[in-house]
Protein backbone atom coordinates (compact mmCIF):
# COMPACT_ATOMS: atom_id res chain seq x y z
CA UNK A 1 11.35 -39.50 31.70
CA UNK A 2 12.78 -36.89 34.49
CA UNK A 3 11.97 -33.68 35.11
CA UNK A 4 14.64 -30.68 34.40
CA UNK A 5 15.37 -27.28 35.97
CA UNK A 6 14.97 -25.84 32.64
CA UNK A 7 10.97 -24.37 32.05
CA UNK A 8 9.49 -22.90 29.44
CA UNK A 9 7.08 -20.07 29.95
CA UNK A 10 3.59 -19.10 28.83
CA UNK A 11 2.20 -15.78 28.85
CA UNK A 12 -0.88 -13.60 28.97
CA UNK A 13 0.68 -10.59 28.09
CA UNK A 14 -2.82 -8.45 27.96
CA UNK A 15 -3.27 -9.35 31.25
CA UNK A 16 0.17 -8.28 32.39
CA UNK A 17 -0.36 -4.96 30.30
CA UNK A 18 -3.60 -4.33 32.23
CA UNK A 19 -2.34 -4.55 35.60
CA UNK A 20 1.17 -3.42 35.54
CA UNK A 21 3.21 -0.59 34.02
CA UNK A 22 6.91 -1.34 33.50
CA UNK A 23 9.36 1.22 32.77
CA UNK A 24 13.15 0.65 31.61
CA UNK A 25 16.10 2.74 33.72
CA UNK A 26 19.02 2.88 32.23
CA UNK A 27 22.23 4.41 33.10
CA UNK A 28 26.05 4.79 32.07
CA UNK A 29 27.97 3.15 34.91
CA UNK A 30 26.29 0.30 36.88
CA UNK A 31 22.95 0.97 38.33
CA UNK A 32 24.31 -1.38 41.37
CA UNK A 33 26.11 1.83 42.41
CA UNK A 34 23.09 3.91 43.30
CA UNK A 35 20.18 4.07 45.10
CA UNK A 36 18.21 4.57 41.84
CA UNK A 37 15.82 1.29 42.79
CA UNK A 38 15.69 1.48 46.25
CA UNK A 39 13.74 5.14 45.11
CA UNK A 40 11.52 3.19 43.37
CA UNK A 41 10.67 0.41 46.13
CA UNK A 42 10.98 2.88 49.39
CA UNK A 43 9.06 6.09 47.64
CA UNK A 44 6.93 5.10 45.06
CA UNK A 45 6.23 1.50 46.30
CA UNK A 46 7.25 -0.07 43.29
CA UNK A 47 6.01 -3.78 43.22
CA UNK A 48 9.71 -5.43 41.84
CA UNK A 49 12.52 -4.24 40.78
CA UNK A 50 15.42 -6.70 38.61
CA UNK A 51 18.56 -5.61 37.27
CA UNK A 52 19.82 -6.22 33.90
CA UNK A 53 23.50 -7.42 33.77
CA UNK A 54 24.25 -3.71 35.94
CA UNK A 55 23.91 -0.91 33.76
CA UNK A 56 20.06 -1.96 33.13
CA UNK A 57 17.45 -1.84 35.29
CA UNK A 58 13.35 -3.21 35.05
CA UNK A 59 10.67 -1.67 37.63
CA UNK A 60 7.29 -2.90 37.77
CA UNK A 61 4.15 -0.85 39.05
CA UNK A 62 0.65 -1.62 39.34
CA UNK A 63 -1.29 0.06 36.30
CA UNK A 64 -1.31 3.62 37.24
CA UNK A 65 0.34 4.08 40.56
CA UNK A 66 2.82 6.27 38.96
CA UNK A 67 3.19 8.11 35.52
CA UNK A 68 6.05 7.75 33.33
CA UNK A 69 6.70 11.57 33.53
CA UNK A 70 6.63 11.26 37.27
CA UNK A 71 8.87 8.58 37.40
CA UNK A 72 11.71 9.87 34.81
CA UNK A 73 11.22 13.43 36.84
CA UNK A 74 12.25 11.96 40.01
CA UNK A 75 15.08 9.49 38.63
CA UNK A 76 16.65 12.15 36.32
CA UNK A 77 16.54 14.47 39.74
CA UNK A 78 19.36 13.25 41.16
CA UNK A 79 20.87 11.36 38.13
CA UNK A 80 20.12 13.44 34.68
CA UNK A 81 22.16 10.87 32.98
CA UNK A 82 19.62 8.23 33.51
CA UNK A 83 17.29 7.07 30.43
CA UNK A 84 13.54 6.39 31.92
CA UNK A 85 10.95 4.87 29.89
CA UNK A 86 7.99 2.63 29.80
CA UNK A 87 7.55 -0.15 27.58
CA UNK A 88 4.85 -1.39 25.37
CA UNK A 89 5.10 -5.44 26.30
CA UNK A 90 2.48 -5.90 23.42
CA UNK A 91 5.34 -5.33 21.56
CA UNK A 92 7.13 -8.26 20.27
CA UNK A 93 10.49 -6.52 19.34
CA UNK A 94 10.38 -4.54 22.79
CA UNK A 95 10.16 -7.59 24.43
CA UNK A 96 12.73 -9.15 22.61
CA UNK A 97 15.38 -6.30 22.94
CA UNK A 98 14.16 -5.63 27.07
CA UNK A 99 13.31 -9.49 28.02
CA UNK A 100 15.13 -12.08 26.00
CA UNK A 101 14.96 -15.27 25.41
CA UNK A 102 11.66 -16.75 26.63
CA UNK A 103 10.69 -13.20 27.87
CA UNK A 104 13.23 -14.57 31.09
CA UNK A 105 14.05 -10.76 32.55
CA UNK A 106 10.06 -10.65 32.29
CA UNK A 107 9.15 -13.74 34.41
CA UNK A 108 12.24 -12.76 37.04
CA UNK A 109 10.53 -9.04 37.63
CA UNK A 110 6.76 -10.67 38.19
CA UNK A 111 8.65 -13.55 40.58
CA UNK A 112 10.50 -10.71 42.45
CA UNK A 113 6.48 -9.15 43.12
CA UNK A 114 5.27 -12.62 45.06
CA UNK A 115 4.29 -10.99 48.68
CA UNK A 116 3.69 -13.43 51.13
CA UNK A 117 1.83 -12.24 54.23
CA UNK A 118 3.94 -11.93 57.25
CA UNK A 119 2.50 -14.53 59.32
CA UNK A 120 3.61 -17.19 56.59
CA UNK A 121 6.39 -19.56 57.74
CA UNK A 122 7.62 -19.22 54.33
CA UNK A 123 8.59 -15.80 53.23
CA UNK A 124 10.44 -14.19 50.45
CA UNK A 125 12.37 -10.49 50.16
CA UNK A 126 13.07 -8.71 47.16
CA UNK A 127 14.11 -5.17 48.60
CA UNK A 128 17.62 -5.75 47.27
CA UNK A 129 16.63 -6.22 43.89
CA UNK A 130 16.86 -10.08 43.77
CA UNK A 131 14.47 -12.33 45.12
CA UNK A 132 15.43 -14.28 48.31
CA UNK A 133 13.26 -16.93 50.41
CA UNK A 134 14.27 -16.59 53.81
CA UNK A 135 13.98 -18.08 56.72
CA UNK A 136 14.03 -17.95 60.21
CA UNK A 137 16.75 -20.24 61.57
CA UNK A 138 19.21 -19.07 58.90
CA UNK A 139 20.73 -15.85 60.94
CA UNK A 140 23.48 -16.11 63.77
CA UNK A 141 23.05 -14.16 66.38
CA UNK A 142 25.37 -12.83 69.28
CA UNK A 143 25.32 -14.65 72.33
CA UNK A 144 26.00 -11.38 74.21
CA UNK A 145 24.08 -8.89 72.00
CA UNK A 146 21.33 -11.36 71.08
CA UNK A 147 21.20 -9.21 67.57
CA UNK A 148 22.30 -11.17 64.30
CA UNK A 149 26.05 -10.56 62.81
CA UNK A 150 25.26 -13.18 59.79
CA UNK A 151 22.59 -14.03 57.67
CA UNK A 152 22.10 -15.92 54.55
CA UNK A 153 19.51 -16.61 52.16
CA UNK A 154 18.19 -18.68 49.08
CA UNK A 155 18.28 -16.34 45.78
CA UNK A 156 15.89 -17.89 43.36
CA UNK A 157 16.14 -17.26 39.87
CA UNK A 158 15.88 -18.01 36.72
CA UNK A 159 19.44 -18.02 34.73
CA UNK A 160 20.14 -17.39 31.07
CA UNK A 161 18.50 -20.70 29.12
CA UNK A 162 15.86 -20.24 31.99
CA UNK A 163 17.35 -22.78 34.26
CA UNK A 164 15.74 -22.11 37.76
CA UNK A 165 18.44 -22.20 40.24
CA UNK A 166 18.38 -21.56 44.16
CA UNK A 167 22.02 -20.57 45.61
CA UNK A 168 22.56 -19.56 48.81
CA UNK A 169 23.62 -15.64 49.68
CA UNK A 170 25.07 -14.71 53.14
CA UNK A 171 25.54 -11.41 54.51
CA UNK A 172 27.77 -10.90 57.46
CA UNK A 173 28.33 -7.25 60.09
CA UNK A 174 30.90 -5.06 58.59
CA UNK A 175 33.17 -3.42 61.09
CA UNK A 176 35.87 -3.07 58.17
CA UNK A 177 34.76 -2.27 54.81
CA UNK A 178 33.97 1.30 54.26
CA UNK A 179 33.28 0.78 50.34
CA UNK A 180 30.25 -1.34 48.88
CA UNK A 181 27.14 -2.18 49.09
CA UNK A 182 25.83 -2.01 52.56
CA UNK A 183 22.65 -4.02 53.89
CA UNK A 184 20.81 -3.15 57.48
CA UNK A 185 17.29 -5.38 58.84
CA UNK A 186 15.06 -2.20 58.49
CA UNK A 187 14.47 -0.71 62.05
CA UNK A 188 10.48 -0.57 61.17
CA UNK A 189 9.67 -3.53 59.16
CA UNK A 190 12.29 -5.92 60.04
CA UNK A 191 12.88 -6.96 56.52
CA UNK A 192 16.56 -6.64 54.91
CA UNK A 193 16.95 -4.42 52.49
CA UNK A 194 19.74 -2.08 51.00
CA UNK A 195 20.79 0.97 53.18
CA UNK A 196 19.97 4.30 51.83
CA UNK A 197 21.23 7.26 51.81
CA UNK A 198 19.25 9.08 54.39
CA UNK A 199 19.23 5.79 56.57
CA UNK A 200 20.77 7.06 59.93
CA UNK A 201 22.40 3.78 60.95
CA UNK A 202 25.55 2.42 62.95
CA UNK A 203 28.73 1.41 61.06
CA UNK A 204 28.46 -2.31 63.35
CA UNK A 205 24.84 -2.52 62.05
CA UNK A 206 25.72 -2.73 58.35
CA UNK A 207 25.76 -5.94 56.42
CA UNK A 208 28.08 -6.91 53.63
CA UNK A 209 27.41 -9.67 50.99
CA UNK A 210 30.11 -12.08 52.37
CA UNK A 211 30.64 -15.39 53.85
CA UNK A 212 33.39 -15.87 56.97
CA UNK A 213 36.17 -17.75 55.82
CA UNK A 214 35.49 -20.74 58.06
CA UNK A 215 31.73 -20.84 58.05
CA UNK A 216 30.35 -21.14 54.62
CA UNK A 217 27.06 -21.66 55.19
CA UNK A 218 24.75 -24.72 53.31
CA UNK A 219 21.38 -25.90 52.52
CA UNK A 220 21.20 -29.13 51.63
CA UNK A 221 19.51 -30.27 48.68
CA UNK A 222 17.13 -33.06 49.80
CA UNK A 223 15.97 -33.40 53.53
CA UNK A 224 13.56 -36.05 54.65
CA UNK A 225 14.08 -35.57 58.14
CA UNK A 226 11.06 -34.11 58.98
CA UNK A 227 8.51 -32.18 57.07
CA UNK A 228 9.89 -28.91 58.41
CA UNK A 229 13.67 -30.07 57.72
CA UNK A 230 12.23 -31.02 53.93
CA UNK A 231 10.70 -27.17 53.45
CA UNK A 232 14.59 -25.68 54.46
CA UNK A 233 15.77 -27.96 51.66
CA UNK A 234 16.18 -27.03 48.08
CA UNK A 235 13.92 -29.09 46.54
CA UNK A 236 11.61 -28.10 49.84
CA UNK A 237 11.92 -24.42 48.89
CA UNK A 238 11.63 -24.55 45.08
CA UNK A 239 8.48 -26.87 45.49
CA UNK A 240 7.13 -24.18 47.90
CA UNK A 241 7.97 -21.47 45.01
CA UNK A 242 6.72 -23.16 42.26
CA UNK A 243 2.92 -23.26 43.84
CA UNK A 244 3.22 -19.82 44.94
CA UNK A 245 4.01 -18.96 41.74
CA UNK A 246 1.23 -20.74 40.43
CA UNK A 247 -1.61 -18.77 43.43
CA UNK A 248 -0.04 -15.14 43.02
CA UNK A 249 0.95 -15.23 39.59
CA UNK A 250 -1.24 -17.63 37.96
CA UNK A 251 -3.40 -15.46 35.53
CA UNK A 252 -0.08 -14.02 34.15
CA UNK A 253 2.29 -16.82 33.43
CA UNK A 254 2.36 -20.63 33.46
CA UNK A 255 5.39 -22.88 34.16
CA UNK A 256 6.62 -25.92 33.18
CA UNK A 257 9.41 -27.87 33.44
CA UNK A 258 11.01 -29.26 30.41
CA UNK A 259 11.23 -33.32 30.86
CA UNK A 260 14.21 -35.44 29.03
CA UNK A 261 14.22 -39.13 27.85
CA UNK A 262 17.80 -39.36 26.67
CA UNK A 263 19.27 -40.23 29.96
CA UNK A 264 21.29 -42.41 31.64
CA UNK A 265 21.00 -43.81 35.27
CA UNK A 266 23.83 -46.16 37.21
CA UNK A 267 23.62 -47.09 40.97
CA UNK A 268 27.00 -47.12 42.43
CA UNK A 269 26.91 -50.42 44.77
CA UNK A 270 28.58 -48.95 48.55
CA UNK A 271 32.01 -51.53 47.61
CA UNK A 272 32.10 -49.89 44.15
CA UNK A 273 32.97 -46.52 45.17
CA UNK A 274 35.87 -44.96 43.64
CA UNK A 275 38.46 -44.91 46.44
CA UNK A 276 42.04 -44.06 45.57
CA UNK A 277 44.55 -45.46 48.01
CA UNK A 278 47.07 -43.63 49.29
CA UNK A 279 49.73 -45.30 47.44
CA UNK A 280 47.71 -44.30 44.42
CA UNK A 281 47.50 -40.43 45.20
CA UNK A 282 51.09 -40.48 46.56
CA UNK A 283 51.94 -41.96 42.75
CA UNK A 284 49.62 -39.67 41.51
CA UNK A 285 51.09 -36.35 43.41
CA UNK A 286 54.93 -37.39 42.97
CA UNK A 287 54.52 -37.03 39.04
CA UNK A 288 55.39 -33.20 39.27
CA UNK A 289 55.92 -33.40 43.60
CA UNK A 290 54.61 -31.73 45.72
CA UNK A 291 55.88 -27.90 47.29
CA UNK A 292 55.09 -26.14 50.59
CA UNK A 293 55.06 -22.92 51.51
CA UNK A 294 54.78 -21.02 54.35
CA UNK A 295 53.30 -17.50 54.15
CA UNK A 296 52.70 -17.07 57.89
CA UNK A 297 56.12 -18.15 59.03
CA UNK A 298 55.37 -18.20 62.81
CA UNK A 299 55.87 -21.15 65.57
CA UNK A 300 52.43 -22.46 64.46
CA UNK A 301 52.63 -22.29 60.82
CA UNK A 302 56.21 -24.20 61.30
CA UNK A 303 53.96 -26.95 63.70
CA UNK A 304 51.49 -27.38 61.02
CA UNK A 305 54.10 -27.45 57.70
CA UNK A 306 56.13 -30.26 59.93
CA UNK A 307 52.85 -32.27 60.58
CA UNK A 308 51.75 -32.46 56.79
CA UNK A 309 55.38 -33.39 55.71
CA UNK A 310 55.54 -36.21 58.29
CA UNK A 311 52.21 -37.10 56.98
CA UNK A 312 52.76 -37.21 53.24
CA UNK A 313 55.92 -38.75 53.72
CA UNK A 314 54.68 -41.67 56.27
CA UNK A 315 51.61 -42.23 54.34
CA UNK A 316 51.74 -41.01 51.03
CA UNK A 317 55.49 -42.05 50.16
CA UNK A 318 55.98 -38.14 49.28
CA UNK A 319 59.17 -36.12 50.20
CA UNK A 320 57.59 -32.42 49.75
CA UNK A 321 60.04 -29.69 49.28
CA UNK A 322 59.79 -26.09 51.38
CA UNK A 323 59.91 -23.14 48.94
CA UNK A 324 57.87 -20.28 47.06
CA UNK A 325 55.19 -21.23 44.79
CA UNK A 326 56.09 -23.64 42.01
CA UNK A 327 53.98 -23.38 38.91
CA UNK A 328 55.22 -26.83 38.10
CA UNK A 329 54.07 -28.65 41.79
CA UNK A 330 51.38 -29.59 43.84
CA UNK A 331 51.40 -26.26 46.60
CA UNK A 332 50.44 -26.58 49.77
CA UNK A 333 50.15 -22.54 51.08
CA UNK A 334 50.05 -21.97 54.88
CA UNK A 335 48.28 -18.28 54.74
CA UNK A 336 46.11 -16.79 57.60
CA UNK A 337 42.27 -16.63 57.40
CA UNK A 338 40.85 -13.52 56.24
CA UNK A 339 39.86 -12.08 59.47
CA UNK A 340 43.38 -11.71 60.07
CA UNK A 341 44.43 -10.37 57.11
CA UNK A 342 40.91 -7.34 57.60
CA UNK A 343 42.06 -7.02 61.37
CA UNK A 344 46.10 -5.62 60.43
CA UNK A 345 44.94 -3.93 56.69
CA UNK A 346 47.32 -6.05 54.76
CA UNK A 347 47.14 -7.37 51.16
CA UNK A 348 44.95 -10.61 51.38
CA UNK A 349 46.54 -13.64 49.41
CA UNK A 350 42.77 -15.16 49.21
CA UNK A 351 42.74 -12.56 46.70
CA UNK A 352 45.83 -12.70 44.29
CA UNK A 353 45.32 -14.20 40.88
CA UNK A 354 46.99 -17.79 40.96
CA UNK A 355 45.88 -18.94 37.44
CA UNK A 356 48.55 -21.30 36.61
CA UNK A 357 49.26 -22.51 40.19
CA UNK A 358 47.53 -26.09 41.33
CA UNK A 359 47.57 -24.73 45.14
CA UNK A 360 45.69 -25.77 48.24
CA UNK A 361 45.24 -23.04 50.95
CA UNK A 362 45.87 -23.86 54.72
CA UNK A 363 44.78 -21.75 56.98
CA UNK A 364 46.80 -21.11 60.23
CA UNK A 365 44.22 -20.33 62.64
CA UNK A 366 41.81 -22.93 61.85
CA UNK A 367 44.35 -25.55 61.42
CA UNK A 368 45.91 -24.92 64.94
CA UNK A 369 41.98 -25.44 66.42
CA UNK A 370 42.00 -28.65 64.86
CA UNK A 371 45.47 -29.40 66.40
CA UNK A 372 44.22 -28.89 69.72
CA UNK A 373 41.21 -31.00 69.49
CA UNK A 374 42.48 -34.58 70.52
CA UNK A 375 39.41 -35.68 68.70
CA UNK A 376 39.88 -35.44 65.56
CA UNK A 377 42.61 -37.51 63.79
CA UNK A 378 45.08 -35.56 61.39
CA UNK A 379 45.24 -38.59 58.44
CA UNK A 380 41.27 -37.29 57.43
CA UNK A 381 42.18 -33.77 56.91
CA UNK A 382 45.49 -34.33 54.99
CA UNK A 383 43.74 -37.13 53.04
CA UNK A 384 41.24 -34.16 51.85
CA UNK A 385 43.87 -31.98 51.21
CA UNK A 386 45.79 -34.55 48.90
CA UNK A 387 42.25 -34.91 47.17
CA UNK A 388 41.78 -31.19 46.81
CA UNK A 389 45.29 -31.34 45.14
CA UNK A 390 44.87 -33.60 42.67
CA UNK A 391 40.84 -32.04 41.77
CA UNK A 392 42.75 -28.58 41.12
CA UNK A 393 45.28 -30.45 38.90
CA UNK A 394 42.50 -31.94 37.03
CA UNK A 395 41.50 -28.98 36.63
CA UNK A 396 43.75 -27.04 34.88
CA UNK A 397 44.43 -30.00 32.55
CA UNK A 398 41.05 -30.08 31.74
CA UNK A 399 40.24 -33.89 32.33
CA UNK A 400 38.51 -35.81 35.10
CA UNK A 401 41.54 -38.75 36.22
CA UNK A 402 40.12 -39.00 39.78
CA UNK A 403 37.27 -41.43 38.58
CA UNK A 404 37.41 -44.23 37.16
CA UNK A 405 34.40 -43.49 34.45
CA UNK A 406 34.63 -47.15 32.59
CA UNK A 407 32.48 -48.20 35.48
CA UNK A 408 29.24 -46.11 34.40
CA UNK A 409 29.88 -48.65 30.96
CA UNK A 410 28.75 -45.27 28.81
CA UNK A 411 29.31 -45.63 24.90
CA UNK A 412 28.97 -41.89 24.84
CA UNK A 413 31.89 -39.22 24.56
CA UNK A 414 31.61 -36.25 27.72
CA UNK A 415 32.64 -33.12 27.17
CA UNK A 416 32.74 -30.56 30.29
CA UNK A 417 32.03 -26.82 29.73
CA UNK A 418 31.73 -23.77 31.49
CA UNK A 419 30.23 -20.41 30.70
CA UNK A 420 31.67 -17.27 31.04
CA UNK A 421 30.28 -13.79 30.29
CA UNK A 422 31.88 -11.46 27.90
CA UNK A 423 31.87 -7.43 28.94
CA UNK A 424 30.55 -5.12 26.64
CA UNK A 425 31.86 -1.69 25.87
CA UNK A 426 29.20 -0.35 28.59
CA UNK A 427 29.99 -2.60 30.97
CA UNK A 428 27.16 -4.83 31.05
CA UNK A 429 27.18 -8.44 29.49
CA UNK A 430 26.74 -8.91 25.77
CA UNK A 431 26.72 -12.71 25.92
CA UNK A 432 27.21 -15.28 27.86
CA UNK A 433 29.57 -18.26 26.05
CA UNK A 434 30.74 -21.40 26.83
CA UNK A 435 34.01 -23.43 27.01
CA UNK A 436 33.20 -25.08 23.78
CA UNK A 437 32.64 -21.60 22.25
CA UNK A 438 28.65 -21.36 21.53
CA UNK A 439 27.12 -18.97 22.77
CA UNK A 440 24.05 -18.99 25.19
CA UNK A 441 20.68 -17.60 25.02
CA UNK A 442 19.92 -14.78 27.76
């Protein structure tokens, strides 16, 4: 028996009813374009807010802080478009319609009101309308400045099927983007929240939700380090949720996770791992060849295409050709990071649409720091650029070739899925489906 990510959820829903008030705000165009919840949270102290695929929107108050005719007064204020109501939970149907399956929408507002008191190592923030743990060590600061220019955190929540998941958000200083949603650490509280309108801030102190190209940022899953090393893991953080979940929100709701029996478990022995040579990816790669191309077409970018084709060809038994993209090859693409690309305003090729393409991005300037670090050897990177190559291929044939799966000695047929939402008319999400073509529950 093992225990899942998937929980079911039990209720008090008087209780919830006697102690909160939660009113529905709805809206034409995406709610994510306003300051309609940040009202809520910076005005009338609402205790969580959660958005509902956009154009949807859930606010939770403590019984009575705030009528419903006060509250649809000051929304419909500055957007008379908006629909404000509260809803009757005891309601089975208005749960349905508001919450879905397993009441999900429900349990993500009442996580989104944990408050942790300040002096708690562990601390969570939900002024953006998600709910984040945070910590400390996770924000890079300016050497000069001493102020932070990135920050990232863990969003917990709990996904359509409630599946609790904890992926990690960064936010980085804006000097470019003048469109968006903007973030600032609030000059009173310290917390990090959206900006608002009347916020009276710098353009260099805004915050974007975006990673730098070369420093995605990670938490690892497991730590046993140390005990502290353990709580900035994953499993550190969710087991950290999960009781505070159980002391704040106890009386309310009770988790727990789902177990399953039917599984499988195979230990991979260290001389077992699957290990392709290179005479097996350059076989691999030559069936439709390999193509480079060179975007950046400078000194450097002509260093670095010369050192990969002396590379494949020495090692891999490959003879790449030099061209334009070739829907029918492997493509290596020498491009500049995306710094470079914000710093001159010119169209980013991160961004273009190359379904169709198997193609592995190289980028100039970090490539050419590698170069210059005598280090590092060149045969690891192009090794996980071969890899990468032959992942993406697998890919977009839809099969799994790079391992050799008659070693886990399963009787069982896999097959791989993956969900994608379908827009409705209003531009929210009417369902959420999956490669195989059922449909999931919300």
């Amino acid at each position: 028996m093992i225990l899942t990510n998937r929980f079911n959820a039990e209720y008090n829903f008087d209780l919830i009813d006697r102690d909160f008030d939660i009113f529905l705000v709805e809206k034409p165009e995406s709610l994510k374009k306003t300051n309609i919840l940040d009202q809520a949270t910076e005005q009338f102290k609402a205790r969580a807010v959660q958005y509902d695929f956009g154009y949807k929107a859930l606010v939770l108050f403590d019984k009575g802080d705030i009528s419903e005719k006060k509250f649809k007064e000051a929304v419909q204020n500055e957007h008379p478009e908006a629909i404000v109501k509260r809803l009757d939970i005891l309601n089975e149907d208005v749960r349905s319609n508001n919450f879905y399956y397993q009441n999900r929408l429900l349990l993500q507002l009442l996580v989104n009101s944990i408050r942790v008191p300040r002096d708690e190592e562990f601390s969570y923030n939900n002024l953006t309308g998600e709910m984040f743990y945070g910590n400390p060590k996770w924000r890079e600061k300016d050497k000069i400045t001493k102020e932070p220019y990135s920050v990232y955190f863990l969003q917990i929540s709990f996904d359509p099927g409630m599946y609790l998941n904890l992926d990690v958000k960064t936010f980085k200083k804006s000097k470019y983007s003048k469109t968006g949603r903007f973030y600032i650490f609030d000059p009173k509280t310290g917390y990090f929240r959206k900006k608002l309108k009347e916020d009276d801030v710098k353009a260099d102190d805004l915050f974007v939700d975006n990673a730098f190209s070369k420093n995605h940022n990670n938490v690892n899953y497991l730590d046993f380090g140390t005990y502290e090393k353990f709580r900035r893991s994953k499993l550190g953080v969710m087991e950290q949720f999960l009781r505070d979940v159980n002391k704040y929100l106890g009386q309310y709701v009770i988790l727990t996770a789902q177990k399953r029996t039917d599984y499988q478990c195979y230990v991979e022995k260290k001389n077992d791992r699957d290990t392709l040579s290179e005479k097996d990816c350059g076989d691999f790669l030559n069936k439709l060849g390999v193509n480079i191309v060179d975007e950046c077409r400078t000194k450097d970018s002509e260093k670095i295409r010369q050192t990969i084709v002396d590379e494949l060809k020495n090692c891999y038994k490959i003879d790449p050709s030099i061209g334009e993209l070739d829907e029918s090859a492997y493509n290596i693409r020498i491009i500049h990071n995306r710094e470079y690309y914000e710093n001159n305003q010119v169209a980013d090729p991160h961004n273009e649409d190359l379904q169709g393409f198997i193609v592995q991005h190289v980028m100039q300037e970090e490539y050419m720091d590698f170069l210059k670090d005598p280090k590092k050897k060149e045969a690891p990177v192009i090794r996980k650029m071969v890899t990468e190559l032959i992942l993406k291929g697998d890919i977009q044939s839809r099969q799994v070739s790079i391992y050799d799966w008659g070693k886990l000695s399963s009787n069982k047929t896999w097959t791989f899925v993956q969900r994608k939402k379908i827009k409705s008319p209003n531009g929210g999400f009417e369902s959420i489906v999956n490669a195989a073509g059922k449909e999931s529950r919300h």
